[in-house]
C-alpha atoms as a PDB file:
ATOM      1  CA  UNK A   1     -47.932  35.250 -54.975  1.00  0.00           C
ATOM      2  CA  UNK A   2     -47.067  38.657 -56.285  1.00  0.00           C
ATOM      3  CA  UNK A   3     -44.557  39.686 -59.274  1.00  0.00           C
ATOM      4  CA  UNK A   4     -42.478  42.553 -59.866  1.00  0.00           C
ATOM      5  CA  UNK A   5     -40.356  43.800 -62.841  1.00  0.00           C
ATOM      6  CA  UNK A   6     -36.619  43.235 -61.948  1.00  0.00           C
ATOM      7  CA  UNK A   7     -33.855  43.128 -64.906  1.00  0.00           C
ATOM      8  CA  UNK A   8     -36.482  44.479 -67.312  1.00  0.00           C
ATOM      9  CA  UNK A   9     -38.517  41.317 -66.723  1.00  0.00           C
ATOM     10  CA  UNK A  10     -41.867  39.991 -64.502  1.00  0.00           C
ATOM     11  CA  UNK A  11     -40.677  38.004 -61.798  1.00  0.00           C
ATOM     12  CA  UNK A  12     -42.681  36.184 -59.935  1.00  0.00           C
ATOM     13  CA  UNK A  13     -41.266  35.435 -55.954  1.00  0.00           C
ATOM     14  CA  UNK A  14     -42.893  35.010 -52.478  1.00  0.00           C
ATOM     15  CA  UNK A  15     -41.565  36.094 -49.408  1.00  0.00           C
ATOM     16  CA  UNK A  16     -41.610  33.789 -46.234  1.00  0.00           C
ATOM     17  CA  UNK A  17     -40.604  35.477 -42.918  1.00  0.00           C
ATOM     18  CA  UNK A  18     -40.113  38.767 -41.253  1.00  0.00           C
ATOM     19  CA  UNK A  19     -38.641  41.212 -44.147  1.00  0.00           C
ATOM     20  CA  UNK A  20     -36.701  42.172 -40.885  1.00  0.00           C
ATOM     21  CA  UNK A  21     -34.959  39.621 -40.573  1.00  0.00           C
ATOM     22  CA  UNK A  22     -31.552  39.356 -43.091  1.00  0.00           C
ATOM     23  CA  UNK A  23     -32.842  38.043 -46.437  1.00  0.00           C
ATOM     24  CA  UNK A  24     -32.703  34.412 -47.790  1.00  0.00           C
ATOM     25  CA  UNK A  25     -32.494  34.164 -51.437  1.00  0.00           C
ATOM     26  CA  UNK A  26     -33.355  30.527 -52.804  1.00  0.00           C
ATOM     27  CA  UNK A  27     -32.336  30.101 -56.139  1.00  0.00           C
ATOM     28  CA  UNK A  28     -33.760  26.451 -57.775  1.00  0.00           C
ATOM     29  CA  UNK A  29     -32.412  24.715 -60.714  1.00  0.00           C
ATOM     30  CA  UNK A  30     -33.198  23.482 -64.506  1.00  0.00           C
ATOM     31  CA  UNK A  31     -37.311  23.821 -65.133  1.00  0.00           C
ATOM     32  CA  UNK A  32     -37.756  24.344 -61.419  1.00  0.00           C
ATOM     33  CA  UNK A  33     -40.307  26.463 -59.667  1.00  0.00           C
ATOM     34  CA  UNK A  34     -40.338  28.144 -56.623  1.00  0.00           C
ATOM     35  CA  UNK A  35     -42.522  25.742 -55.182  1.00  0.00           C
ATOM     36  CA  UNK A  36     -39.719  23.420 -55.497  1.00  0.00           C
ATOM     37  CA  UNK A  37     -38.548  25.036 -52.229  1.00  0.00           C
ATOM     38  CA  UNK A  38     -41.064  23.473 -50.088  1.00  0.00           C
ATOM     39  CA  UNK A  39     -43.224  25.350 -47.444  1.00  0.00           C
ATOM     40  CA  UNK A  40     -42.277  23.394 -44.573  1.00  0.00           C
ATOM     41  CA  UNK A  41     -38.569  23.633 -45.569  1.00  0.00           C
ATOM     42  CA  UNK A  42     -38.909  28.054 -46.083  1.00  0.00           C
ATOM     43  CA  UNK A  43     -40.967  27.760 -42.938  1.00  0.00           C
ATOM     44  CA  UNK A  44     -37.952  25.856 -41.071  1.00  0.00           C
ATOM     45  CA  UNK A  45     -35.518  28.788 -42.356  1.00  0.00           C
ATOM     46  CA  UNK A  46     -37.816  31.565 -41.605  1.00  0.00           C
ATOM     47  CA  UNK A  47     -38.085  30.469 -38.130  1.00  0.00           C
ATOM     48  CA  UNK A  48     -33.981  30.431 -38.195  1.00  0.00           C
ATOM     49  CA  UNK A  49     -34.338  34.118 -38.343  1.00  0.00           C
ATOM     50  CA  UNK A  50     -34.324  34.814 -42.043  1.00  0.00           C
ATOM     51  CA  UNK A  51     -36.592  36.566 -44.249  1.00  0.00           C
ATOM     52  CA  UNK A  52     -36.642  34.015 -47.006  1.00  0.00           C
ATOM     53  CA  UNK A  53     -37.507  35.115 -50.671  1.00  0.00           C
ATOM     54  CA  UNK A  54     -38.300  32.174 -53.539  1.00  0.00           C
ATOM     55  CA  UNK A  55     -38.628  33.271 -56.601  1.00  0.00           C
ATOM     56  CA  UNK A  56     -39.380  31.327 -60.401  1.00  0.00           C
ATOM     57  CA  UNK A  57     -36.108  31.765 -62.200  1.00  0.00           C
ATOM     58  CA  UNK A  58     -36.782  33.094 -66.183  1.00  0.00           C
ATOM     59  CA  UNK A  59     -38.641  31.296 -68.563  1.00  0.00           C
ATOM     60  CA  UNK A  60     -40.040  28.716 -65.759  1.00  0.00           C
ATOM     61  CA  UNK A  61     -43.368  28.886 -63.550  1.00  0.00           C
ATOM     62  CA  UNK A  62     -45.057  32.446 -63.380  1.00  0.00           C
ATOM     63  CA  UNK A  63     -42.052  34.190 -64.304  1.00  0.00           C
ATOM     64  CA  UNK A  64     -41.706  35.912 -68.121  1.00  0.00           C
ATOM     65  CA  UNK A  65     -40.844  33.682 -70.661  1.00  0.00           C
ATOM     66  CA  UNK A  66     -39.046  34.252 -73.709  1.00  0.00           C
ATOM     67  CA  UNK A  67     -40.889  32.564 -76.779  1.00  0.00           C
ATOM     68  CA  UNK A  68     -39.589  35.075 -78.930  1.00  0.00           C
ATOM     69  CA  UNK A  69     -36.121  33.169 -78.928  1.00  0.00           C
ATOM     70  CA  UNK A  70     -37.471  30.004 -80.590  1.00  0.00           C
ATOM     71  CA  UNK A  71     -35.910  27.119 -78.892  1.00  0.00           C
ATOM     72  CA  UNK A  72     -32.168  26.331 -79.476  1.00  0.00           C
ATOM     73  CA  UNK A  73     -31.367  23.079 -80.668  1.00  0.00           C
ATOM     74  CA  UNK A  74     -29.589  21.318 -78.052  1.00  0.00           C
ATOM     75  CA  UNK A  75     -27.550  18.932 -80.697  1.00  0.00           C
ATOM     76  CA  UNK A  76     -25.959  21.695 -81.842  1.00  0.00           C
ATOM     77  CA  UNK A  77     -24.670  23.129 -79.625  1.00  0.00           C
ATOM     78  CA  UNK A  78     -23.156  20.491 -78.032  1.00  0.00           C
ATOM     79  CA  UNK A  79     -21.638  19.937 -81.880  1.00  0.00           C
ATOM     80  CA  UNK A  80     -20.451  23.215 -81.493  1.00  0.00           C
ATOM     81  CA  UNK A  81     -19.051  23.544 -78.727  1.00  0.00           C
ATOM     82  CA  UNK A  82     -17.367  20.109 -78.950  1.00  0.00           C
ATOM     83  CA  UNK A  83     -15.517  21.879 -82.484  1.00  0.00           C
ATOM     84  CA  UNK A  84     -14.310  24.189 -80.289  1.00  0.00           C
ATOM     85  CA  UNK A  85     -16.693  26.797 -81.442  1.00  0.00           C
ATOM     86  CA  UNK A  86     -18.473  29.127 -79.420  1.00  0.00           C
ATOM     87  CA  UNK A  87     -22.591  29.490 -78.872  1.00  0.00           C
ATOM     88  CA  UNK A  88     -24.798  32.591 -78.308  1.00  0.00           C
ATOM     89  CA  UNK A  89     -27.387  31.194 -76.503  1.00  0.00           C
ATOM     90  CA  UNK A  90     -30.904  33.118 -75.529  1.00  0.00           C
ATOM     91  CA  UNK A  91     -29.651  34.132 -72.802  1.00  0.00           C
ATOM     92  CA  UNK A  92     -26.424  33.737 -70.212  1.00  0.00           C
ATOM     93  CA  UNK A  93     -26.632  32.168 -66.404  1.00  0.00           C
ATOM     94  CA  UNK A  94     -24.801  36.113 -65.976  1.00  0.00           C
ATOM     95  CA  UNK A  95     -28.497  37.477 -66.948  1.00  0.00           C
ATOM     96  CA  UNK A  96     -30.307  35.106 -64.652  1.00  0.00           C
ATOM     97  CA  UNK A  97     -27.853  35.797 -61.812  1.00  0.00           C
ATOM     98  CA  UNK A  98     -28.704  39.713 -63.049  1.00  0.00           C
ATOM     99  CA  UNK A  99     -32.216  38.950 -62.362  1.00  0.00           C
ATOM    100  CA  UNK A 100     -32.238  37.483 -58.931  1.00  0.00           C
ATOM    101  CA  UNK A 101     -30.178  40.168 -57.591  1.00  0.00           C
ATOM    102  CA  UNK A 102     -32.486  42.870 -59.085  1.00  0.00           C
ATOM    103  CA  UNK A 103     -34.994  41.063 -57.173  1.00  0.00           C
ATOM    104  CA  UNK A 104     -33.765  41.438 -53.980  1.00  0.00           C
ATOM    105  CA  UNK A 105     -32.371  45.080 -54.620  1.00  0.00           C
ATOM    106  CA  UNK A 106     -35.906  45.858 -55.467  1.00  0.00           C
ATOM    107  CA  UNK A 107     -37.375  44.355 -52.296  1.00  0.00           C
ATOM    108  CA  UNK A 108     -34.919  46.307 -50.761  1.00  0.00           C
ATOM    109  CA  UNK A 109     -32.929  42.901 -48.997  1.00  0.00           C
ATOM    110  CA  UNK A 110     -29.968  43.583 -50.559  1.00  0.00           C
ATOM    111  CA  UNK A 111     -27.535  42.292 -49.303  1.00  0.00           C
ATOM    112  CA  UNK A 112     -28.589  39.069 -48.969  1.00  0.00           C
ATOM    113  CA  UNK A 113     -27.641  35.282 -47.923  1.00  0.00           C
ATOM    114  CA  UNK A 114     -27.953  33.475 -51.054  1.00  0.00           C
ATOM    115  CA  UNK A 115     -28.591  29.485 -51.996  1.00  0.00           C
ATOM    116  CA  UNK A 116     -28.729  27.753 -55.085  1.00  0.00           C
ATOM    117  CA  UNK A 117     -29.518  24.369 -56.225  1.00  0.00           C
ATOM    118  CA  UNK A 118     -27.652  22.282 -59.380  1.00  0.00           C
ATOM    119  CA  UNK A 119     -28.506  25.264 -62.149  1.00  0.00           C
ATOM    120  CA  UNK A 120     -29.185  27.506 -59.111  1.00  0.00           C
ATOM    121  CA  UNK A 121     -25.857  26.799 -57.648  1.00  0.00           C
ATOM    122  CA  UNK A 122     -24.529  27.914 -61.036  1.00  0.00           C
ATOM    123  CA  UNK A 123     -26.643  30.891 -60.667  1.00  0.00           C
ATOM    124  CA  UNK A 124     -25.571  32.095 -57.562  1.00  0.00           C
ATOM    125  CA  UNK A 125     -21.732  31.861 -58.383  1.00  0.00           C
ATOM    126  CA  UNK A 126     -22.297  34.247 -61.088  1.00  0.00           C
ATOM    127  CA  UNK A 127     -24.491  35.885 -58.661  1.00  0.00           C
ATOM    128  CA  UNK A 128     -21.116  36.659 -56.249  1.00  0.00           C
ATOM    129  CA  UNK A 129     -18.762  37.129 -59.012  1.00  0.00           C
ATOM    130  CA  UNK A 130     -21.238  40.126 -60.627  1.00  0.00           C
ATOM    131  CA  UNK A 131     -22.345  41.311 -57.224  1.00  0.00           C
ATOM    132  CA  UNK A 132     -20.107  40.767 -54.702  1.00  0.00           C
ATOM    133  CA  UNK A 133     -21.301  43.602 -52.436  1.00  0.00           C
ATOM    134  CA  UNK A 134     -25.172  42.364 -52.763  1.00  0.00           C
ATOM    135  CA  UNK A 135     -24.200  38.669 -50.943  1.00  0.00           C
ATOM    136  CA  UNK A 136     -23.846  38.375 -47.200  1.00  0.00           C
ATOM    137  CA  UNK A 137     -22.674  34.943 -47.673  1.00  0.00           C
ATOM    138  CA  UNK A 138     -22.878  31.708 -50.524  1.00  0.00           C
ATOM    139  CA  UNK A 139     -24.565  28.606 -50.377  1.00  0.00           C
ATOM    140  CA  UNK A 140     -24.135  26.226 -53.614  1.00  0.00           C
ATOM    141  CA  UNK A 141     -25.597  22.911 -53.665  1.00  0.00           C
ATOM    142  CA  UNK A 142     -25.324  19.955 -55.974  1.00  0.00           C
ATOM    143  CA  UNK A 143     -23.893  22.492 -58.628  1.00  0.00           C
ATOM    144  CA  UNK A 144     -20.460  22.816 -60.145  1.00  0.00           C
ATOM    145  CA  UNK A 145     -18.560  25.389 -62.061  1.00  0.00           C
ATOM    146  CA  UNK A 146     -18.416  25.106 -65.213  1.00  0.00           C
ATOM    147  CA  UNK A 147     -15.192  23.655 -65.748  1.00  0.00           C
ATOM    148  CA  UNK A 148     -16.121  20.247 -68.042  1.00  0.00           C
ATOM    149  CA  UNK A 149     -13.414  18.160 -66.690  1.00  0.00           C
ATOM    150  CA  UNK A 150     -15.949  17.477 -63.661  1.00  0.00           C
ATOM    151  CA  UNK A 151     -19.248  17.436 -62.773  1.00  0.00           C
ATOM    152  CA  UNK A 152     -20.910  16.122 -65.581  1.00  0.00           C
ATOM    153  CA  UNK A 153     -24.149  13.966 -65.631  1.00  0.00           C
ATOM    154  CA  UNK A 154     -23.680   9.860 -66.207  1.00  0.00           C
ATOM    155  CA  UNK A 155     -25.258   8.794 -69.149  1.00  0.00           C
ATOM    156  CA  UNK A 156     -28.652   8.040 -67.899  1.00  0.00           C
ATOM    157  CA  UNK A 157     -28.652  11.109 -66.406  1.00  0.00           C
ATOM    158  CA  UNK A 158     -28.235  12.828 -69.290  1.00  0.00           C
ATOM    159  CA  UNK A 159     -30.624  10.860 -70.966  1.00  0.00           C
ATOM    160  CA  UNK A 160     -33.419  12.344 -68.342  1.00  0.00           C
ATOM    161  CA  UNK A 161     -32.337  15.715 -69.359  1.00  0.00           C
ATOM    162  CA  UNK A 162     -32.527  15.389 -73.125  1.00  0.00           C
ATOM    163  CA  UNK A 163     -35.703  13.273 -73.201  1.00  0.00           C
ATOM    164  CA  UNK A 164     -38.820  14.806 -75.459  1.00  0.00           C
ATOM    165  CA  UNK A 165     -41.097  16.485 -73.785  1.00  0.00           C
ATOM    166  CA  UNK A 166     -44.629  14.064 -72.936  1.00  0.00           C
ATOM    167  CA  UNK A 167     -47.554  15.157 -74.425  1.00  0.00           C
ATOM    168  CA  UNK A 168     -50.398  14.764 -71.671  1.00  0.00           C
ATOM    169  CA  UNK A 169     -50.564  15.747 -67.714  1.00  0.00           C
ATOM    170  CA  UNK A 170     -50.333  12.071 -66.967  1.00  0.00           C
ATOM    171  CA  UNK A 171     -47.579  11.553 -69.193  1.00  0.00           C
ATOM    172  CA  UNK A 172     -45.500  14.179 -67.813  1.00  0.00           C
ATOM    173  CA  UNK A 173     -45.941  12.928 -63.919  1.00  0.00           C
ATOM    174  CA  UNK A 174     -44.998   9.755 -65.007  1.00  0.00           C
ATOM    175  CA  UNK A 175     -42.028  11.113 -66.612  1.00  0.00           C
ATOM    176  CA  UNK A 176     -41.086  12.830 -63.095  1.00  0.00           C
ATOM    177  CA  UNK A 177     -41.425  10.496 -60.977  1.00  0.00           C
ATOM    178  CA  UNK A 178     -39.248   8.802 -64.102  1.00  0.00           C
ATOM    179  CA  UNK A 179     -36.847  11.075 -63.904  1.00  0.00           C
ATOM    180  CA  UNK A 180     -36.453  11.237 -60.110  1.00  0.00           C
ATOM    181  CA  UNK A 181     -35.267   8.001 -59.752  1.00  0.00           C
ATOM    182  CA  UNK A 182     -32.552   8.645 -61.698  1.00  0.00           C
ATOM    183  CA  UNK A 183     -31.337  11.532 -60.856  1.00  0.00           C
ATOM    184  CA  UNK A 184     -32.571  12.031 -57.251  1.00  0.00           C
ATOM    185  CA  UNK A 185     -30.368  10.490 -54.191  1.00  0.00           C
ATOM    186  CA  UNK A 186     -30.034   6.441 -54.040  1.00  0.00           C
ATOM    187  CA  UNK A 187     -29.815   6.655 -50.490  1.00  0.00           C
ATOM    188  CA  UNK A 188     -32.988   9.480 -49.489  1.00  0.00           C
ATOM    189  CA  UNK A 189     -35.287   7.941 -51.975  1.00  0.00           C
ATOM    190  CA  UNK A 190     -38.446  10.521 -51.875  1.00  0.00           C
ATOM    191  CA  UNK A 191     -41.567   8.711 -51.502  1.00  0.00           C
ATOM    192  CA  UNK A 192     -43.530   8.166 -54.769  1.00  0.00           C
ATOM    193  CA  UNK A 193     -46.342   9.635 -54.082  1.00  0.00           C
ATOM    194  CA  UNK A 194     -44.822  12.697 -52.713  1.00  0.00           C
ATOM    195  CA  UNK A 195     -42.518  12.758 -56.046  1.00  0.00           C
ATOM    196  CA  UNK A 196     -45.894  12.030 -57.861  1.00  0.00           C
ATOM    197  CA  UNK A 197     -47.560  15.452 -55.678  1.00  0.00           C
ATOM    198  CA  UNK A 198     -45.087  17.670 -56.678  1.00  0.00           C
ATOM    199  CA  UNK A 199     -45.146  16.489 -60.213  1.00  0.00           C
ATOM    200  CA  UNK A 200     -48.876  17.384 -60.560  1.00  0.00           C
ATOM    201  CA  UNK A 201     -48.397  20.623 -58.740  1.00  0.00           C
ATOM    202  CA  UNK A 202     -45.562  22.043 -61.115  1.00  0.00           C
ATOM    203  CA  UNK A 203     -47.850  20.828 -63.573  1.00  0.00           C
ATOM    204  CA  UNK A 204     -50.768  22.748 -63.026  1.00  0.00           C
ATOM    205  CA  UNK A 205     -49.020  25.743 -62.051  1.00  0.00           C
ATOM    206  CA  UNK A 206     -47.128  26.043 -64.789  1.00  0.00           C
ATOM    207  CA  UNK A 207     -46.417  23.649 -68.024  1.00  0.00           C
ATOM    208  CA  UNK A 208     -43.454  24.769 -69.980  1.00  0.00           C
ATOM    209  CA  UNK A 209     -41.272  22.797 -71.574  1.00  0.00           C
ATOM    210  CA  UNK A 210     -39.649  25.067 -74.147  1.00  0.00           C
ATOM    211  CA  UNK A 211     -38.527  27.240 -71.377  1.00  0.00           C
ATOM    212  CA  UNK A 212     -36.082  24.394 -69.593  1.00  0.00           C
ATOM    213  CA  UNK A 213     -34.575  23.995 -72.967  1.00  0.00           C
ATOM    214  CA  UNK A 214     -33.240  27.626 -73.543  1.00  0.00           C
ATOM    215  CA  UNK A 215     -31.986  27.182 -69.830  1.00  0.00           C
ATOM    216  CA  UNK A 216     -29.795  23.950 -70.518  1.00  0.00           C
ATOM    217  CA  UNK A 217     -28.395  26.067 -73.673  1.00  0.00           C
ATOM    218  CA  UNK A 218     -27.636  28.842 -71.549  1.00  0.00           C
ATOM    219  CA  UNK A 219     -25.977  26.027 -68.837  1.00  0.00           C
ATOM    220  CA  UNK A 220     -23.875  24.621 -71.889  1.00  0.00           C
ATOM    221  CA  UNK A 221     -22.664  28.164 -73.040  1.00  0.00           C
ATOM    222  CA  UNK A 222     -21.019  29.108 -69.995  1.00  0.00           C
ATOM    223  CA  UNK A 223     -17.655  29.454 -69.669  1.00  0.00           C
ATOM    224  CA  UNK A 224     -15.526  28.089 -66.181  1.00  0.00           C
ATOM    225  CA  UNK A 225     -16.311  30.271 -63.495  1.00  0.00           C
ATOM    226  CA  UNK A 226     -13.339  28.400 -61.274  1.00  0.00           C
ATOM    227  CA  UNK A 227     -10.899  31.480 -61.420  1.00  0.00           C
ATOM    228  CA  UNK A 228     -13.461  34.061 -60.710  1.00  0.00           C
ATOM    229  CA  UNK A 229     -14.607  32.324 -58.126  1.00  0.00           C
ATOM    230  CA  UNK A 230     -11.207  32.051 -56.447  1.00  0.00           C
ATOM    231  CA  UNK A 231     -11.508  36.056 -55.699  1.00  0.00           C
ATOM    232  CA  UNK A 232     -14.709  35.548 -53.976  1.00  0.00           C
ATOM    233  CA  UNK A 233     -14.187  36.614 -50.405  1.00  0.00           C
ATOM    234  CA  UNK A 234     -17.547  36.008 -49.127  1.00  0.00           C
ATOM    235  CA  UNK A 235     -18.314  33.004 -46.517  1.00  0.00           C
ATOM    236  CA  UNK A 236     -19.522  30.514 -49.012  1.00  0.00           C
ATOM    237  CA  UNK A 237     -20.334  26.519 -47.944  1.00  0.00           C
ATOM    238  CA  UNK A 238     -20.644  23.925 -50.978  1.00  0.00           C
ATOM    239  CA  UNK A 239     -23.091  21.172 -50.760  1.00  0.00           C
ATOM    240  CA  UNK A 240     -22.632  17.937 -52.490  1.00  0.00           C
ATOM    241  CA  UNK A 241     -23.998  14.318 -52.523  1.00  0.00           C
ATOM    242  CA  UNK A 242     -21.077  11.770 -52.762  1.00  0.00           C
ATOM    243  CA  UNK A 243     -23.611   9.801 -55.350  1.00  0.00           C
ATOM    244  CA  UNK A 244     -25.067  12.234 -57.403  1.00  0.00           C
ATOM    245  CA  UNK A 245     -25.452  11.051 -61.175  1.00  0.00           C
ATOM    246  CA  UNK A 246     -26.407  14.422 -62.601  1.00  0.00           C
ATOM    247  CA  UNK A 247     -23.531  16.554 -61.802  1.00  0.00           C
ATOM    248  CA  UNK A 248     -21.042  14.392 -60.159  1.00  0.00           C
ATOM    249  CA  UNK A 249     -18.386  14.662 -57.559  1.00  0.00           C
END
């Protein structure tokens, strides 16, 4: 999988498709790597006629990560904020939307079409509210923005986001597969051992806990992107389970 420099930062991405074909930016969510797009699934959407382009978002997978910012405490912040105060976090879902578009404007597959997932979704909002002219049209799914009166996780779901890191490979599949049952759909249950798979393989690709951490602070720092996003004039289709525990309905 190669990497470029994009924002001032390594990226790492893969490209599935004819660069041809109009470009396909997938965007994934909190910790996630770009092999949480699954082949198959790129495969399916290459063969639609796009040139699709996954990518590990900062501080996750291959990508560069940012030790050098220590990692926030979590507590606080939500202290803060709840004061009324404002945070500086690491870094802002506005730098993360900065990098994906660099991406693709580096690729030269600007503009592109342009999906994200939960944090992803959150990613590509800013994405169209920075870059308007670099998005051919807006997918965000199971996402919300940023306006605290909705979408926010149940308790248990919460819980699975706040949870100490595990200390051991085994531990941390266990914790997934954990985790998954919470948070993932009550009706499409994933089979375990495919849940237990991916686990492993986001394992040994890349173990990073810190980096997920700097990402929830930068999730909790944003502000409501609901006016901007009334100005957005590109096609845009929103994606949303009717169940979903982590950000809900």
């Amino acid at each position: 999988v190669p990497n470029t420099t994009a924002n001032h930062i390594t990226i790492e991405y893969e490209i599935i498709g004819d660069i041809a074909d109009p470009a396909l930016l997938l965007v994934m969510g909190l910790g996630g790597q770009l092999i949480g797009w699954p082949d198959a699934f790129c495969g399916q959407l290459a063969d639609h006629g796009f040139a699709v382009v996954r990518y590990d978002n900062r501080d996750v997978g291959l990508s560069q990560k940012f030790e050098e910012a220590g990692t926030p405490d979590l507590a606080a912040i939500l202290g803060a904020l709840g004061g009324g105060d404002t945070v500086t976090p690491p870094y802002t879902l506005g730098d993360m939307a900065d990098d994906g578009i660099a991406l693709i404007e580096g690729l030269g597959l600007s503009p592109a079409h342009i999906v994200g997932a939960s944090m992803g979704g959150m990613i590509v909002q800013e994405m169209v509210i920075r870059h308007p002219d670099a998005v051919r049209s807006l997918c965000s799914i199971m996402s919300t923005t940023g306006d605290t009166s909705v979408g926010q996780p149940t308790p248990e779901a919460l819980a699975v986001l706040l949870q100490p890191p595990p200390a051991t490979r085994a531990e941390v599949i266990e914790a997934s597969v954990r985790g998954s049952r919470v948070i993932g759909s009550p009706g499409y249950p994933t089979d375990e051992a495919d849940l237990r798979a991916g686990a492993a393989l986001a394992y040994d690709r890349s173990y990073y806990p810190q980096g997920p951490v700097r990402q929830i602070a930068a999730i909790l720092a944003a502000a409501d992107r609901s006016t901007a996003l009334g100005e957005v004039h590109v096609p845009t289709l929103v994606i949303h389970g009717d169940a979903d525990p982590l950000v809900t309905p």
